[in-house]
PDB file of N, CA and C in Angstrom:
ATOM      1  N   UNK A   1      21.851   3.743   0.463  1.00  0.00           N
ATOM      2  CA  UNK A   1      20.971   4.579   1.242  1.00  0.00           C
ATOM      3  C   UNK A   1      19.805   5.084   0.394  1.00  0.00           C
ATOM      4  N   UNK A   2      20.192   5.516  -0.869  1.00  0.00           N
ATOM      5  CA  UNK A   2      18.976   5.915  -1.743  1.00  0.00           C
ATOM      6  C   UNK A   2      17.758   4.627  -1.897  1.00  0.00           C
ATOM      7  N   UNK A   3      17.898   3.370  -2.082  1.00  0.00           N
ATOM      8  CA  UNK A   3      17.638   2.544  -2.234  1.00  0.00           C
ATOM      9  C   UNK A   3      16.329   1.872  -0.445  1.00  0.00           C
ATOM     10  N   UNK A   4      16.735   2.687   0.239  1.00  0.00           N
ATOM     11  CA  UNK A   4      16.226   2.208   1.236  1.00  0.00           C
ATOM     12  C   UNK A   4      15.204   3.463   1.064  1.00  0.00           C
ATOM     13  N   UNK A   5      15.837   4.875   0.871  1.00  0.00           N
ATOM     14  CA  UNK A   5      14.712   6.002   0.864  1.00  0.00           C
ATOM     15  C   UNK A   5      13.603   5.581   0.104  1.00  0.00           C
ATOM     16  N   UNK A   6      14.125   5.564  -1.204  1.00  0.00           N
ATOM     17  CA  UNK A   6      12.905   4.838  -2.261  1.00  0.00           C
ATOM     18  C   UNK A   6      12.015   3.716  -2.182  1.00  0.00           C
ATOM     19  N   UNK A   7      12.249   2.705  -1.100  1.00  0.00           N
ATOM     20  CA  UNK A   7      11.798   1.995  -0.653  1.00  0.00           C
ATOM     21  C   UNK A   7      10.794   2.162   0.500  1.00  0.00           C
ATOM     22  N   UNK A   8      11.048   3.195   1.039  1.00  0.00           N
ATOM     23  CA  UNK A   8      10.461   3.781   2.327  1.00  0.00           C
ATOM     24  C   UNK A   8       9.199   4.389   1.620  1.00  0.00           C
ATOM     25  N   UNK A   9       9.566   4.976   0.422  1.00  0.00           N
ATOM     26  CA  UNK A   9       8.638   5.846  -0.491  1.00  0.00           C
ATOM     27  C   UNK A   9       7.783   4.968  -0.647  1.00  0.00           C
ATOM     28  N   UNK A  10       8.143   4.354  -1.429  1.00  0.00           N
ATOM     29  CA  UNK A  10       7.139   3.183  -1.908  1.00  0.00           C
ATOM     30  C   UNK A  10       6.105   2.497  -0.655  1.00  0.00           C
ATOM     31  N   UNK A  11       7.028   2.086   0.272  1.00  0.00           N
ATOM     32  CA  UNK A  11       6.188   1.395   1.263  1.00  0.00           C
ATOM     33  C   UNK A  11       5.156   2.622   1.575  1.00  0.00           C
ATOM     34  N   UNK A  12       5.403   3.713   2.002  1.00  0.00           N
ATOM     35  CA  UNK A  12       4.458   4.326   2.099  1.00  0.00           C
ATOM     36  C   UNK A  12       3.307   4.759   1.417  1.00  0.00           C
ATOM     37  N   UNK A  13       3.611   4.532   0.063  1.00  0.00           N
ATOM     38  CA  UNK A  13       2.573   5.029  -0.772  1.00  0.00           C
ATOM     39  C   UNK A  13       1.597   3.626  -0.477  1.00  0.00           C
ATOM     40  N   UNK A  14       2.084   2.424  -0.913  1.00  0.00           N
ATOM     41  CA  UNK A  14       1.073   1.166  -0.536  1.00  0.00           C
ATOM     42  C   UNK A  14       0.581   1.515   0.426  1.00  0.00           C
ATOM     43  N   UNK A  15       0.835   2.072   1.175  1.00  0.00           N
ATOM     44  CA  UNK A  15      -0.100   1.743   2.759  1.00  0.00           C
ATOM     45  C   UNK A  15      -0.665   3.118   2.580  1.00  0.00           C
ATOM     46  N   UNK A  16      -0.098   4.195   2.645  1.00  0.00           N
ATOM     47  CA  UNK A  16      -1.388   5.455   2.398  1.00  0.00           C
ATOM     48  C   UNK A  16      -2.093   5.715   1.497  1.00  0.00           C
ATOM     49  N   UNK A  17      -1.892   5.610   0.505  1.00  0.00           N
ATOM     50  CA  UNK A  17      -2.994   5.373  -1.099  1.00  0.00           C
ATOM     51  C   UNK A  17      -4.213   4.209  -0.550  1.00  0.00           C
ATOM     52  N   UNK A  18      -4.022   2.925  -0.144  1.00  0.00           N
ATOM     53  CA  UNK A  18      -5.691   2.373  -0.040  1.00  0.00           C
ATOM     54  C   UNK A  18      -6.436   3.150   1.206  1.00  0.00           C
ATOM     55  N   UNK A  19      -5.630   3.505   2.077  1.00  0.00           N
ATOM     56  CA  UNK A  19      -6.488   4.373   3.773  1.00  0.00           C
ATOM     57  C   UNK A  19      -6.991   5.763   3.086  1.00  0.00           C
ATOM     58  N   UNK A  20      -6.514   6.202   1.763  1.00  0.00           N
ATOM     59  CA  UNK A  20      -7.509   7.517   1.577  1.00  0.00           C
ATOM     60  C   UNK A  20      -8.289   7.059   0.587  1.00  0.00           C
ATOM     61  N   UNK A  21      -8.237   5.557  -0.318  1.00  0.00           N
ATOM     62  CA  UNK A  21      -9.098   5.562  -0.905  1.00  0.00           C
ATOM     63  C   UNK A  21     -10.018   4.635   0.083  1.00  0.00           C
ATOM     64  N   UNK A  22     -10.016   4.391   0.965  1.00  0.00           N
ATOM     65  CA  UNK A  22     -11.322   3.649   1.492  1.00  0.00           C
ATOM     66  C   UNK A  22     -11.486   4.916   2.322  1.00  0.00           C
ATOM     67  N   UNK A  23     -11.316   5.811   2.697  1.00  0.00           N
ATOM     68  CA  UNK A  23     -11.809   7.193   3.584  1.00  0.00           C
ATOM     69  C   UNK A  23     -12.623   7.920   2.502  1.00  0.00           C
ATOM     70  N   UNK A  24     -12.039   7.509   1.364  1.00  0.00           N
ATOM     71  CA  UNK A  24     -13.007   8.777   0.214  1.00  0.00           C
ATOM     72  C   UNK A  24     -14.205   7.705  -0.293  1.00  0.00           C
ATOM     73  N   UNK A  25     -13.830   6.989  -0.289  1.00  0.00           N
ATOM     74  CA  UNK A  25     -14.887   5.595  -0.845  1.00  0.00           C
ATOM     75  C   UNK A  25     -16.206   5.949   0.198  1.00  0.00           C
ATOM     76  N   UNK A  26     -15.532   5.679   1.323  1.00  0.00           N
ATOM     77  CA  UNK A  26     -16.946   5.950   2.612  1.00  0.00           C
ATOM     78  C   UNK A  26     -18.100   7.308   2.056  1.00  0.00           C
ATOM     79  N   UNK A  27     -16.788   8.327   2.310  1.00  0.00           N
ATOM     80  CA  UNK A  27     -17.135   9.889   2.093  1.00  0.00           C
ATOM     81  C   UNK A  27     -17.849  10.176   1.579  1.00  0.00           C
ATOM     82  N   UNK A  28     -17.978   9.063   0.038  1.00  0.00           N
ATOM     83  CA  UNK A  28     -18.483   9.427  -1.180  1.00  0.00           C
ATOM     84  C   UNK A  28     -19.724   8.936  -1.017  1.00  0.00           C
ATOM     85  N   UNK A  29     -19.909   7.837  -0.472  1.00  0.00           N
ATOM     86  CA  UNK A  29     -20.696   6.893  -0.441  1.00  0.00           C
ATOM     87  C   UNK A  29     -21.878   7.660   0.809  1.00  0.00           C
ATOM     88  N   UNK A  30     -21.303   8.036   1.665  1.00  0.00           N
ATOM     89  CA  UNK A  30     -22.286   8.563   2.887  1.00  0.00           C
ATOM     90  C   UNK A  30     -22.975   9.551   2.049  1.00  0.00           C
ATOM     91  N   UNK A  31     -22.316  10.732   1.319  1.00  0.00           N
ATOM     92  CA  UNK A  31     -22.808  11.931   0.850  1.00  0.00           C
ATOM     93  C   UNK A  31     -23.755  11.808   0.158  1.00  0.00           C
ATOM     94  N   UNK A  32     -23.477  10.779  -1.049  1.00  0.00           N
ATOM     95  CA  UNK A  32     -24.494  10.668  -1.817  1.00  0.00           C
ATOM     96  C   UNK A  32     -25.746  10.102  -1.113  1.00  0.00           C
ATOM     97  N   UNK A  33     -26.228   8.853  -0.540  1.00  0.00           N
ATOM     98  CA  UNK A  33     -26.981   8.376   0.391  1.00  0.00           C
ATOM     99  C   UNK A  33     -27.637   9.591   1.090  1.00  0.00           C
ATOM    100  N   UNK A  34     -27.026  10.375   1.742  1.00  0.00           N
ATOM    101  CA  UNK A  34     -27.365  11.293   2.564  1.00  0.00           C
ATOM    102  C   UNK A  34     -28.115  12.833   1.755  1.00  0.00           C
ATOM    103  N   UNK A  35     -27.703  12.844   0.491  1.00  0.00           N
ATOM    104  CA  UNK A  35     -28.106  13.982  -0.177  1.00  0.00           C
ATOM    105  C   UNK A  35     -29.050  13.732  -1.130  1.00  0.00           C
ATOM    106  N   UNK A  36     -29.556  12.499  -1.570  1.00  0.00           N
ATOM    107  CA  UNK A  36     -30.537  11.714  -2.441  1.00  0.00           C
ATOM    108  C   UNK A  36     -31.578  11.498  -1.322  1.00  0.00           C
ATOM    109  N   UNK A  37     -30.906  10.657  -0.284  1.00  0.00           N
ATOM    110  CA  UNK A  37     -32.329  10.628   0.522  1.00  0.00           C
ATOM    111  C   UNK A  37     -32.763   9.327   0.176  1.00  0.00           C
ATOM    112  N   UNK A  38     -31.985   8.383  -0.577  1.00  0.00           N
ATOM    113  CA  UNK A  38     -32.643   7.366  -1.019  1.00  0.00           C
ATOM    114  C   UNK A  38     -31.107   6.171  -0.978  1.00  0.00           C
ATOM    115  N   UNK A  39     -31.155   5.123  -1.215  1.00  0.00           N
ATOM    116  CA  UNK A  39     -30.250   4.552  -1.764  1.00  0.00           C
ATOM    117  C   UNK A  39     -29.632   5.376  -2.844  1.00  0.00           C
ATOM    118  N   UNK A  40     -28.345   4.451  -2.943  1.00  0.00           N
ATOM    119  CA  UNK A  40     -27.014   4.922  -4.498  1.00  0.00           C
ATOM    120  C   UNK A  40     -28.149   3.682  -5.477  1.00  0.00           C
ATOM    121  N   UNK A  41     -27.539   4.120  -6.812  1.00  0.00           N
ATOM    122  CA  UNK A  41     -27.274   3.829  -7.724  1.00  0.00           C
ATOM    123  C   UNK A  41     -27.105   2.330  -7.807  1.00  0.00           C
ATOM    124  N   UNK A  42     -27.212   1.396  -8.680  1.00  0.00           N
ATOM    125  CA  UNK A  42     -26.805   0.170  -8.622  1.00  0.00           C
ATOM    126  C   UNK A  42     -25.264   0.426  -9.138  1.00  0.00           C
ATOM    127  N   UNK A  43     -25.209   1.509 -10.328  1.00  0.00           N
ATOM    128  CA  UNK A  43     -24.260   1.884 -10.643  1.00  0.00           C
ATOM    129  C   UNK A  43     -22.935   2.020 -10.149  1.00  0.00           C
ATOM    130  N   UNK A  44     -23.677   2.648  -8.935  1.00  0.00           N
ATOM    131  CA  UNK A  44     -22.465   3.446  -8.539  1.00  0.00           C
ATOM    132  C   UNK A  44     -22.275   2.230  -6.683  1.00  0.00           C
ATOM    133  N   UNK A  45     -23.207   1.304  -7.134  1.00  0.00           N
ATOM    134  CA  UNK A  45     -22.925   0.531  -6.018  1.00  0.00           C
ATOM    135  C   UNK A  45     -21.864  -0.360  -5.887  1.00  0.00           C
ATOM    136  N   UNK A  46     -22.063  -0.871  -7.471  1.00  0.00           N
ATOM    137  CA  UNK A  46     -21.343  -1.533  -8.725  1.00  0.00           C
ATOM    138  C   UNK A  46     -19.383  -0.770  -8.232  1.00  0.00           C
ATOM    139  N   UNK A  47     -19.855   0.398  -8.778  1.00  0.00           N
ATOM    140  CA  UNK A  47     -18.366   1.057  -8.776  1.00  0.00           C
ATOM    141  C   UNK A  47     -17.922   0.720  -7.589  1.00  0.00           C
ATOM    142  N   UNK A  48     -18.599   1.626  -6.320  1.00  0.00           N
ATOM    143  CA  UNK A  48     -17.877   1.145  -4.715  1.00  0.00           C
ATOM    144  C   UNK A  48     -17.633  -0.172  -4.485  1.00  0.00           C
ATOM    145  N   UNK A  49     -17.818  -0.778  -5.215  1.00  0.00           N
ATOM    146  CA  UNK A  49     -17.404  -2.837  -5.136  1.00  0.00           C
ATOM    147  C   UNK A  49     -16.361  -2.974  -5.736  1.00  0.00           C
ATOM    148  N   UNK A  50     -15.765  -1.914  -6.744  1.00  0.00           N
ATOM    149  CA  UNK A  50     -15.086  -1.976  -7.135  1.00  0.00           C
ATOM    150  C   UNK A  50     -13.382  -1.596  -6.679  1.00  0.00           C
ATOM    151  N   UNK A  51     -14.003  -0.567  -6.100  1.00  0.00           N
ATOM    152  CA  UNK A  51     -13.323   0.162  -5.365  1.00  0.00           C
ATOM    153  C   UNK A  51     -12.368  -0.007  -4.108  1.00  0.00           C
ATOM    154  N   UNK A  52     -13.711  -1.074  -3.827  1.00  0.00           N
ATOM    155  CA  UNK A  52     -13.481  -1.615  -2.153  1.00  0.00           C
ATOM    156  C   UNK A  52     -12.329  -3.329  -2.604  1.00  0.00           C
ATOM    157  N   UNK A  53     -12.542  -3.429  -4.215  1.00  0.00           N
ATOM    158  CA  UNK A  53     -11.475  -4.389  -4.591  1.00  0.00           C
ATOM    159  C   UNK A  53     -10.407  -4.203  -5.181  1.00  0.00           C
ATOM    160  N   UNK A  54     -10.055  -2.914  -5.395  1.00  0.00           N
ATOM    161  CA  UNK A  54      -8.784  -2.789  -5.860  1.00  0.00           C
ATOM    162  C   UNK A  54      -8.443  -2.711  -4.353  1.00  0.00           C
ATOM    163  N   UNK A  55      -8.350  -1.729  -3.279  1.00  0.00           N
ATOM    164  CA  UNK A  55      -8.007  -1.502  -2.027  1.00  0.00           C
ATOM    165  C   UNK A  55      -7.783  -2.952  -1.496  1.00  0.00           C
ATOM    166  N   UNK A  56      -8.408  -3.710  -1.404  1.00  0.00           N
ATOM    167  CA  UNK A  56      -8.174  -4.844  -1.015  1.00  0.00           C
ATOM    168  C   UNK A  56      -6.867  -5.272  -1.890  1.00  0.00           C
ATOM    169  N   UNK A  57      -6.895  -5.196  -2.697  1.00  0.00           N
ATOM    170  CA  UNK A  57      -5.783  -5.458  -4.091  1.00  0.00           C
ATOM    171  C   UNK A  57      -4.133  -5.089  -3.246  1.00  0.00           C
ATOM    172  N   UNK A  58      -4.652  -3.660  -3.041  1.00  0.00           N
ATOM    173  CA  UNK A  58      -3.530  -2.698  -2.536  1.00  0.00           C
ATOM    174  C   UNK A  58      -2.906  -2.997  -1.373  1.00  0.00           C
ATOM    175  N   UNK A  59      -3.838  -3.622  -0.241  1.00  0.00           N
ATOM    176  CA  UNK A  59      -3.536  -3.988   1.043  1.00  0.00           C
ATOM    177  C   UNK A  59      -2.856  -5.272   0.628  1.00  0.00           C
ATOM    178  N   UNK A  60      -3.085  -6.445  -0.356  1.00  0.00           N
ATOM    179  CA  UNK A  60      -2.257  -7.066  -0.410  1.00  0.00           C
ATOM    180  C   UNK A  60      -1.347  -7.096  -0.702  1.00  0.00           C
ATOM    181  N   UNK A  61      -0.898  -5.928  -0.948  1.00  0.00           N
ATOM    182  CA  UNK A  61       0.223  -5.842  -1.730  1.00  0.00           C
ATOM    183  C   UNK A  61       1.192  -5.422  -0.437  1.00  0.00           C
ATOM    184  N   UNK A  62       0.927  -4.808   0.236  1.00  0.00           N
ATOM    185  CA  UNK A  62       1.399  -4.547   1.476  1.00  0.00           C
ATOM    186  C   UNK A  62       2.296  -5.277   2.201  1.00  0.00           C
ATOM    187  N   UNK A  63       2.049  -6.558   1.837  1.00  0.00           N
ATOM    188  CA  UNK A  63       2.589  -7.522   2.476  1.00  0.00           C
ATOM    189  C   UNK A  63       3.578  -8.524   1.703  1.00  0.00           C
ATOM    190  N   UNK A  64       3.272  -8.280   0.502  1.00  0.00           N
ATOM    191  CA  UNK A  64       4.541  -8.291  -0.528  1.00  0.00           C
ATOM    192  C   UNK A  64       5.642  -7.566  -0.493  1.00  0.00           C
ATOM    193  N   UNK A  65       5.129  -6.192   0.239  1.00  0.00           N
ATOM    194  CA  UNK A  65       6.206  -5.028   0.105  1.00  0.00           C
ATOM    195  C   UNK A  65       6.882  -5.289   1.238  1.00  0.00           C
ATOM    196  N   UNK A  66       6.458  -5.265   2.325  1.00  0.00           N
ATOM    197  CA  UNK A  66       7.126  -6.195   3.709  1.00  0.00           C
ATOM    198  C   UNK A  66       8.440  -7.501   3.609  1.00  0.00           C
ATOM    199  N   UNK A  67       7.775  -8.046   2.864  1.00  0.00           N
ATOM    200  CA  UNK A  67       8.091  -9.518   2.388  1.00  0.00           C
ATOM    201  C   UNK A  67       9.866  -9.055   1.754  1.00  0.00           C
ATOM    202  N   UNK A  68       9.349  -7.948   0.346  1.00  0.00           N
ATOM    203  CA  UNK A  68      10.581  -7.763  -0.235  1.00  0.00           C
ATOM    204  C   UNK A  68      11.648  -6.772   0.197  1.00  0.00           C
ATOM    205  N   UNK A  69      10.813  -5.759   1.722  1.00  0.00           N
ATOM    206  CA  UNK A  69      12.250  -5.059   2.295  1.00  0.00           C
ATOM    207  C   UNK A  69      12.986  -5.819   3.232  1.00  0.00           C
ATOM    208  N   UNK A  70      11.694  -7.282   3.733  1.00  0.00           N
ATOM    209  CA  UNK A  70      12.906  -7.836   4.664  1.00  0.00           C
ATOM    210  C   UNK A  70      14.264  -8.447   3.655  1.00  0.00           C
ATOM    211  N   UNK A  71      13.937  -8.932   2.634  1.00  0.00           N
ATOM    212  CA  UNK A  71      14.553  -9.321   1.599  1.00  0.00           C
ATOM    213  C   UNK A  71      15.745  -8.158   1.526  1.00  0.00           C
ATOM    214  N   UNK A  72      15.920  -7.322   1.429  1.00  0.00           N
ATOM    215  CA  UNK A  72      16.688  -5.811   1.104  1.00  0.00           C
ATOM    216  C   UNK A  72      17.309  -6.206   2.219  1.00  0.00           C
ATOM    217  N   UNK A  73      16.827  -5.933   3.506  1.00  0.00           N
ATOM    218  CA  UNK A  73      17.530  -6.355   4.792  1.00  0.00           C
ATOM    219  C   UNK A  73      18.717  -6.770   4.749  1.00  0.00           C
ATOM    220  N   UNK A  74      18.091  -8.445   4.440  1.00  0.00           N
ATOM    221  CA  UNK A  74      18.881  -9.353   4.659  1.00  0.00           C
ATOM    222  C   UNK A  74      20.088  -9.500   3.550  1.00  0.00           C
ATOM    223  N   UNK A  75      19.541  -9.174   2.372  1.00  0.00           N
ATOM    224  CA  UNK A  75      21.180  -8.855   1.308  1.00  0.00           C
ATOM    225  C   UNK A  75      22.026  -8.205   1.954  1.00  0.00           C
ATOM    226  N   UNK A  76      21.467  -7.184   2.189  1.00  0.00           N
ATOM    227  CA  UNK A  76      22.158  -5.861   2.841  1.00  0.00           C
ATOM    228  C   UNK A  76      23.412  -6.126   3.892  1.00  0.00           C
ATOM    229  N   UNK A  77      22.848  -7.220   4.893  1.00  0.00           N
ATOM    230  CA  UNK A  77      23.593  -7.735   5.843  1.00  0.00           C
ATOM    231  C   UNK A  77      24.278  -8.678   5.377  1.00  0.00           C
ATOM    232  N   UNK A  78      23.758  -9.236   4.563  1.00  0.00           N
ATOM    233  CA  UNK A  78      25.294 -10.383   3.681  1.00  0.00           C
ATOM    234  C   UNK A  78      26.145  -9.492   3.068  1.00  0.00           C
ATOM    235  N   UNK A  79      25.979  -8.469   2.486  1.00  0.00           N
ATOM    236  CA  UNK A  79      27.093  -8.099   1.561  1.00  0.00           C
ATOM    237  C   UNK A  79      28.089  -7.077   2.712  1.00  0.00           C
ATOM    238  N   UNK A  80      27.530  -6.275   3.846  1.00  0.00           N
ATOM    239  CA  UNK A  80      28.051  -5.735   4.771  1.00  0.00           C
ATOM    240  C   UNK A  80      28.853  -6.979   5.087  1.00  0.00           C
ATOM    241  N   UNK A  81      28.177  -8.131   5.569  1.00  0.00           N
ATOM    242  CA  UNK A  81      29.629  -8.929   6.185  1.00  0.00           C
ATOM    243  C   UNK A  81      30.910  -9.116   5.196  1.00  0.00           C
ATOM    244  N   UNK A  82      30.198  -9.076   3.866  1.00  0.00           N
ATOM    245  CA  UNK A  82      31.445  -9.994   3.207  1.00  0.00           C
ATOM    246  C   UNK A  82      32.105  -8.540   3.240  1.00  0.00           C
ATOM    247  N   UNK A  83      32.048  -7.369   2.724  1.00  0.00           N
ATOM    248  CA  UNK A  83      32.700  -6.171   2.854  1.00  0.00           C
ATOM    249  C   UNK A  83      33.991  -6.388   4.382  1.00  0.00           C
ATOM    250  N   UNK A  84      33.218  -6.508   5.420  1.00  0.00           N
ATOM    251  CA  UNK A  84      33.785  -6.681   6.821  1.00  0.00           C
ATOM    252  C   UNK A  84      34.971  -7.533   6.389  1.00  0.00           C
ATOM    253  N   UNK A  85      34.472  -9.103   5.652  1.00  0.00           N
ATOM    254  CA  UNK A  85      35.458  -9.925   5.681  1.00  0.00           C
ATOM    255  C   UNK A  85      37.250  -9.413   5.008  1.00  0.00           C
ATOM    256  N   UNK A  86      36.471  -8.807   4.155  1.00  0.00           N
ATOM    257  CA  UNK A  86      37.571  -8.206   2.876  1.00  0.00           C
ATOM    258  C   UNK A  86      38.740  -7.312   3.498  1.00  0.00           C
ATOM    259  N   UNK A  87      37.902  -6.246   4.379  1.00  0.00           N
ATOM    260  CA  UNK A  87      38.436  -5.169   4.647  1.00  0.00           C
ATOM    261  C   UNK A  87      39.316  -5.763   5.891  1.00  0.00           C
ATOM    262  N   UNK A  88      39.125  -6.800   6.552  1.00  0.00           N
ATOM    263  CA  UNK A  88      40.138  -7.010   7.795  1.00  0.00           C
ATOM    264  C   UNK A  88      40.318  -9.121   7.518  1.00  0.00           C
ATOM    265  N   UNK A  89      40.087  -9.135   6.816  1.00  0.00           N
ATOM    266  CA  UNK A  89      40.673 -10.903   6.269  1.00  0.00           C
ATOM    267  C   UNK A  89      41.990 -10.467   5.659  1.00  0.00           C
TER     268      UNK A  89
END
């Protein structure tokens, strides 16, 4: 059971860690634009490219993490049967 909590943890952090960094990425990005009055920075255009590729990074990972709880799943349900088998074989 711990093993599924911690897993739950995890899945969640993958998936809510890139949705606030592309919400703050925007945020950041509108403010400055909006308070210069001019274009960003190449700099800092540079950075938000960067930014916008780890997140991408992160979202793929998403689907790794998917990948390895169905994995958890499915052990899970093999070793429950063989338990089943033991306890009434």
């Amino acid at each position: 059971m711990e093993d599924i909590l911690k897993l739950g943890g995890v899945l969640a952090t993958v998936i809510g860690v890139p949705m606030l960094v592309v919400m703050l990425v925007g945020a950041i990005g509108k403010s400055i634009a909006n308070r210069s009055g001019r274009r960003p920075s190449d700099d800092l255009v540079a950075e938000l490219e960067q930014l916008k590729d780890r997140v991408q990074q992160l979202e793929d990972r998403e689907s790794r993490v998917a990948e390895l709880e169905e994995r958890v799943d499915f052990a899970e349900r093999v070793i429950a049967q063989g338990n089943d088998r033991q306890l009434h074989g």
